[in-house]
C-alpha atoms as a PDB file:
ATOM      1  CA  UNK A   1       0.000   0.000   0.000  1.00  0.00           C
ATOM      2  CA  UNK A   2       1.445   3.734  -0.757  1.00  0.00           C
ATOM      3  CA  UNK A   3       1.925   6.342   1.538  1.00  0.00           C
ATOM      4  CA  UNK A   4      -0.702   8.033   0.047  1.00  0.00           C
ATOM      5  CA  UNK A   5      -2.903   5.177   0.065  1.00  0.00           C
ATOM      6  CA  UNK A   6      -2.247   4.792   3.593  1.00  0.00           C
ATOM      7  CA  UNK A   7      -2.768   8.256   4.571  1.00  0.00           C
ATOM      8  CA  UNK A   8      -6.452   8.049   2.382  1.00  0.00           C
ATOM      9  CA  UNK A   9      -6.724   5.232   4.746  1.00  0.00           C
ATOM     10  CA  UNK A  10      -6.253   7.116   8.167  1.00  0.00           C
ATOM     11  CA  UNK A  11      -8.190   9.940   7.228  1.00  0.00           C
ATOM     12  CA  UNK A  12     -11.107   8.165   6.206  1.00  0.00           C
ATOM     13  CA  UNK A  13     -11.012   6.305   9.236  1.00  0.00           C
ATOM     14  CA  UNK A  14     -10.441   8.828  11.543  1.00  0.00           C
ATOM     15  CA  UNK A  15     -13.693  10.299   9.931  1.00  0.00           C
ATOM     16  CA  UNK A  16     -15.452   6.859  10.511  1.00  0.00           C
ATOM     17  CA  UNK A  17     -15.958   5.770   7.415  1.00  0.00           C
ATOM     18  CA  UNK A  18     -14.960   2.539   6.112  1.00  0.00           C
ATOM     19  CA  UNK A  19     -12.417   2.662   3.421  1.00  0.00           C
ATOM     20  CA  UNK A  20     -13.535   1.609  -0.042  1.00  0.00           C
ATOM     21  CA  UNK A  21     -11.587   0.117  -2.685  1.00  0.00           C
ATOM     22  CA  UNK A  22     -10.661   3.115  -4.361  1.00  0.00           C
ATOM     23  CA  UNK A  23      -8.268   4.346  -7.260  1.00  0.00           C
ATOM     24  CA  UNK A  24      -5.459   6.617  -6.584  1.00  0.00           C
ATOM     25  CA  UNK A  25      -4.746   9.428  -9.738  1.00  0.00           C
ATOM     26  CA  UNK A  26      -1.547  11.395  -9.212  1.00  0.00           C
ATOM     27  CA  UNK A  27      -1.516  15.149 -10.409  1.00  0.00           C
ATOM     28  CA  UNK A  28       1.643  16.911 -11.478  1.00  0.00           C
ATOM     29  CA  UNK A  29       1.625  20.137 -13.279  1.00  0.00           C
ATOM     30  CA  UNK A  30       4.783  18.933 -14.536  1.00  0.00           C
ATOM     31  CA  UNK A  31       3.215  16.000 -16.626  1.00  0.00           C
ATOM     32  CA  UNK A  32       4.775  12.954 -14.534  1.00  0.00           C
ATOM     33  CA  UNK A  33       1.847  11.943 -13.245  1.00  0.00           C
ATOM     34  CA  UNK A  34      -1.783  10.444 -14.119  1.00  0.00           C
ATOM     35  CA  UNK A  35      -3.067  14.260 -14.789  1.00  0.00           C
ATOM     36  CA  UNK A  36      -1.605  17.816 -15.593  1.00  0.00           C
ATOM     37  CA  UNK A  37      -4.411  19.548 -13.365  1.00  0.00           C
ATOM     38  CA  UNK A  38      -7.065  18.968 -10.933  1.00  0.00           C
ATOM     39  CA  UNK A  39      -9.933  19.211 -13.153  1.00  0.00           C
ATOM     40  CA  UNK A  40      -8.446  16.447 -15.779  1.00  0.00           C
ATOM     41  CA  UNK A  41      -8.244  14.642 -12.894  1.00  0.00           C
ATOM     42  CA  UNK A  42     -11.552  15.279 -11.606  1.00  0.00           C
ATOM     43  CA  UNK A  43     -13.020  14.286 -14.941  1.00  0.00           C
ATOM     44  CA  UNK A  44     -11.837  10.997 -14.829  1.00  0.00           C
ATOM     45  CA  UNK A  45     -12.221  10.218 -10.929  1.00  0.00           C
ATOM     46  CA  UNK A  46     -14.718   7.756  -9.866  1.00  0.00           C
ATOM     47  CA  UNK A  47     -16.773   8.332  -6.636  1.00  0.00           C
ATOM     48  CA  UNK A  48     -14.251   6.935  -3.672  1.00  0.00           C
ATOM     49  CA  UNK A  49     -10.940   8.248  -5.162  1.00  0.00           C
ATOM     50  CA  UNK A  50      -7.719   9.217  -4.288  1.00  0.00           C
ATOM     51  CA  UNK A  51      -6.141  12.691  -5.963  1.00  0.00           C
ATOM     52  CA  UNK A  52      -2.617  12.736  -4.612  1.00  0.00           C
ATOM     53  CA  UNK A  53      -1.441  16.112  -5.649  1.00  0.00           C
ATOM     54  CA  UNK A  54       2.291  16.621  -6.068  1.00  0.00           C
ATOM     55  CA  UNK A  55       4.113  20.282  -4.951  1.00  0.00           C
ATOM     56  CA  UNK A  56       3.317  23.192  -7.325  1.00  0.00           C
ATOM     57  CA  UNK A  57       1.237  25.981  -8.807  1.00  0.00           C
ATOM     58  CA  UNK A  58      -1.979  24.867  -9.861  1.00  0.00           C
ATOM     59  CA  UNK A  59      -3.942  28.094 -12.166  1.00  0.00           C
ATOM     60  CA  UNK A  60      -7.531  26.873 -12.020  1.00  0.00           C
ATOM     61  CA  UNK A  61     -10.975  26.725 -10.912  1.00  0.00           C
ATOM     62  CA  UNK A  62     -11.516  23.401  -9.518  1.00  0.00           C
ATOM     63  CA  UNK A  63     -15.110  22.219  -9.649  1.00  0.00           C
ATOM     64  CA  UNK A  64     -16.612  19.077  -7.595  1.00  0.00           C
ATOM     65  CA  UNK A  65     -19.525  18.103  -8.623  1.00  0.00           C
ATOM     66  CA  UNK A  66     -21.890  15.266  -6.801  1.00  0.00           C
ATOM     67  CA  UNK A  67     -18.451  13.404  -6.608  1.00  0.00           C
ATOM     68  CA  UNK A  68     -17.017  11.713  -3.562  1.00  0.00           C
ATOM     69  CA  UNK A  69     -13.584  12.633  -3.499  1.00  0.00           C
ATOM     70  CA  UNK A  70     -10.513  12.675  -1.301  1.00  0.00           C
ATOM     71  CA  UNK A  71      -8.002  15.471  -2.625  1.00  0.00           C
ATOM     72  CA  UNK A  72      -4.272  15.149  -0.887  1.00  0.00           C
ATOM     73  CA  UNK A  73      -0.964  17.131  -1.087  1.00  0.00           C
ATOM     74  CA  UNK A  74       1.711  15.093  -1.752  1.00  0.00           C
ATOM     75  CA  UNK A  75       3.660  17.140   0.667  1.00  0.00           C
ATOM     76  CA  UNK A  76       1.652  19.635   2.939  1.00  0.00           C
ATOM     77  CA  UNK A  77       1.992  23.168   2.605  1.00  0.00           C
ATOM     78  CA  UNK A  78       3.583  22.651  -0.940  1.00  0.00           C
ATOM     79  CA  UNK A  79       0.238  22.840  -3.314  1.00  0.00           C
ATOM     80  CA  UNK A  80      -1.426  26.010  -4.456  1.00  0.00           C
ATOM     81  CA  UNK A  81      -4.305  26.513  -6.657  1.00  0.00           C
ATOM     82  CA  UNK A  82      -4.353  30.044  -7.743  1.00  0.00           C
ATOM     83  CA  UNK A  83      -8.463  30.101  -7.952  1.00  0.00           C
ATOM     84  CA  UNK A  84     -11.774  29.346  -6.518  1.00  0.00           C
ATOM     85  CA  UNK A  85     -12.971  25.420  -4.981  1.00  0.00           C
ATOM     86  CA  UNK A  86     -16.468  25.299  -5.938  1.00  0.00           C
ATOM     87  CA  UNK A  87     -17.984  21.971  -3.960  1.00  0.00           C
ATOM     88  CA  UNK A  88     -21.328  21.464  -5.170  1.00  0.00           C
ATOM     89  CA  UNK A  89     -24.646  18.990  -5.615  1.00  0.00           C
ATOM     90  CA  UNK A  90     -23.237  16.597  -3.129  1.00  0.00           C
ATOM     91  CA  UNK A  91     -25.987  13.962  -1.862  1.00  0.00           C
ATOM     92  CA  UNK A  92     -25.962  13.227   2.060  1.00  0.00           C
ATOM     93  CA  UNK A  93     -23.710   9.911   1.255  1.00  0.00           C
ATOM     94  CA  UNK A  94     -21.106  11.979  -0.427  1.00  0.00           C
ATOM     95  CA  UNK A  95     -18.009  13.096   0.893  1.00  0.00           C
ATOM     96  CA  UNK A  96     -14.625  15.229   0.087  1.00  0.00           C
ATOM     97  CA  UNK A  97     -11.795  15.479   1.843  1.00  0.00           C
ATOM     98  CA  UNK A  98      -8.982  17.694   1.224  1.00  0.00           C
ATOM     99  CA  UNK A  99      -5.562  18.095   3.125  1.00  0.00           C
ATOM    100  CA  UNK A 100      -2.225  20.099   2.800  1.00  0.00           C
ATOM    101  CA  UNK A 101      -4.227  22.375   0.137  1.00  0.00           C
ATOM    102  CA  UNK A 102      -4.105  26.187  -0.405  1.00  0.00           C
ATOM    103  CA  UNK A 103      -6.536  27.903  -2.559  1.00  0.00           C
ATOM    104  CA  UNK A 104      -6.282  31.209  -3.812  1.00  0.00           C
ATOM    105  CA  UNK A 105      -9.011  33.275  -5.216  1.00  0.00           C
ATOM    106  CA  UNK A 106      -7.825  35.283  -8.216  1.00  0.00           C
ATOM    107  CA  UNK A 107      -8.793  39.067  -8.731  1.00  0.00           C
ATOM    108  CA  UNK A 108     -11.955  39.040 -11.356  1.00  0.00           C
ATOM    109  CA  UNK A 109     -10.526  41.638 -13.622  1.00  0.00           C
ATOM    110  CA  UNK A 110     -14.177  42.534 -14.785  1.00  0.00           C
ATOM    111  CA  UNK A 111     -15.247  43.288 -11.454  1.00  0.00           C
ATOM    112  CA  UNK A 112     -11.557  44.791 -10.200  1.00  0.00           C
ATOM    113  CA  UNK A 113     -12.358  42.362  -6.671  1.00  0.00           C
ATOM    114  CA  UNK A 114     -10.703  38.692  -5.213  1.00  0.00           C
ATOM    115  CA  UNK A 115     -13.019  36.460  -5.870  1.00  0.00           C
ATOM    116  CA  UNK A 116     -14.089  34.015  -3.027  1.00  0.00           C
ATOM    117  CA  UNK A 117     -11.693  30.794  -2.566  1.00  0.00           C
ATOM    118  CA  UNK A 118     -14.334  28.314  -1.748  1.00  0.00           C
ATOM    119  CA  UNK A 119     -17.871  27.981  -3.068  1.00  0.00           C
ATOM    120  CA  UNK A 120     -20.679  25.479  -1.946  1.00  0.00           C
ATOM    121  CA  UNK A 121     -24.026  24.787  -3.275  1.00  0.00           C
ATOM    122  CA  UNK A 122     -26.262  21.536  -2.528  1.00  0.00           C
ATOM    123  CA  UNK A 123     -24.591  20.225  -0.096  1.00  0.00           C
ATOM    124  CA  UNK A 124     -26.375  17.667   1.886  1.00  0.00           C
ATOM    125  CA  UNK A 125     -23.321  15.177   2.500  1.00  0.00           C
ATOM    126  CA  UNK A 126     -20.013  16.795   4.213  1.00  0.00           C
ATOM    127  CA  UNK A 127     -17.022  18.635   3.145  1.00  0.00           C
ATOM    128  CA  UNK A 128     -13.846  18.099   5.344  1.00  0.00           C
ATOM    129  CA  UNK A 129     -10.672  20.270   5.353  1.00  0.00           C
ATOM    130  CA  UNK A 130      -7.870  19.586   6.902  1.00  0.00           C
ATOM    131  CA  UNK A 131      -4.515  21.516   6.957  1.00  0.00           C
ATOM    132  CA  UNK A 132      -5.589  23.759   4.045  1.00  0.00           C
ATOM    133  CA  UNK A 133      -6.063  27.686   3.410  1.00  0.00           C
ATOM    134  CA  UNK A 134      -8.414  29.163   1.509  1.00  0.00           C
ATOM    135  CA  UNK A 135      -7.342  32.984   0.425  1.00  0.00           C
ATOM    136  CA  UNK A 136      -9.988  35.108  -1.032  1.00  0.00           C
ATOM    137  CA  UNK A 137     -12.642  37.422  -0.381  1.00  0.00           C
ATOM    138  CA  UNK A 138     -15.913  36.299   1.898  1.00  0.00           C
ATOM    139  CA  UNK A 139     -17.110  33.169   0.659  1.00  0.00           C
ATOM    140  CA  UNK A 140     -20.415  33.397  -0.987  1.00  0.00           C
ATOM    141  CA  UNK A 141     -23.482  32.638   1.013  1.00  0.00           C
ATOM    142  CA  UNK A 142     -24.046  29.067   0.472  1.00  0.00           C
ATOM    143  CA  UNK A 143     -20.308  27.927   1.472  1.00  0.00           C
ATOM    144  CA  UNK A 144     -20.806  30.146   4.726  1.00  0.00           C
ATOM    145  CA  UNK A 145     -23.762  27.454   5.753  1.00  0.00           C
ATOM    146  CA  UNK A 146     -22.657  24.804   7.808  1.00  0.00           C
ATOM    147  CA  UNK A 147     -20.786  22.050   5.006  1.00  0.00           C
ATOM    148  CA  UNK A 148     -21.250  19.151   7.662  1.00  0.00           C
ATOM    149  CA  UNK A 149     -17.899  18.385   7.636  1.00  0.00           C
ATOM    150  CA  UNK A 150     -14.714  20.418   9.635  1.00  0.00           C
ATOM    151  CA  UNK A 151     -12.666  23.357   8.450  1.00  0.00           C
ATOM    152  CA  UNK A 152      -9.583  24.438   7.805  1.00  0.00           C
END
């Protein structure tokens, strides 16, 4: 079992939920890996997965959509995505958890403000956020509501 497999593991059940056989898809902006971004990533997850991030700069909106999902730096404190997580449509047994992630909301040119990091909409599973930062203006009204999972 990898290290990151093993650290899906622990986090999963220190949530208590029972691990599921899951895939693991490696992200490296540098091409070594299974996917150049989060979002090609996210468009070939499958509910249960593993997105092992490795360190870099990451210039994207990420989008989740009704997609249980466990996102993980490689190394903490070494992954930033330079735009806004938008977690949304999730059904009560639906879950994401992130860890070691910093998001960044960009400045909307049009609108001359920093757009909000982190976005939710739909949520009726949980959201959990460990060791990350999310950099931005308020977040809109629906991510303020309670996610049912931790923070950051």
């Amino acid at each position: 079992m990898t290290l990151a497999a093993k650290l899906h593991t622990s986090l999963l059940l220190a949530l208590g939920a029972a691990p599921a056989m899951a895939g693991e898809i490696i992200v490296d902006a540098t091409g070594g890996g299974d996917a150049v971004s989060l979002t090609d990533a996210l468009a070939v997850a499958q509910h249960g997965d593993l997105l092992l991030v490795r360190p870099g700069t990451y210039l994207e909106d990420v989008v989740i959509q009704g997609l249980s999902v466990t996102i993980v730096a490689q190394y903490p404190d070494t992954v930033e995505v330079e735009g806004r997580l938008t977690v949304q449509g999730l059904s009560a047994l639906q879950h994401v958890m992130l860890h070691g992630l910093r998001f960044e909301g960009r400045t909307d040119e049009l609108l001359d403000a920093q757009r909000p990091a982190l976005e939710g909409s739909a949520i009726q599973g949980s959201l959990t956020a460990a060791r990350c930062d999310f950099v931005g203006a308020a977040a809109s009204d629906d991510a303020l509501q309670p996610l049912g999972g931790a923070g950051a």
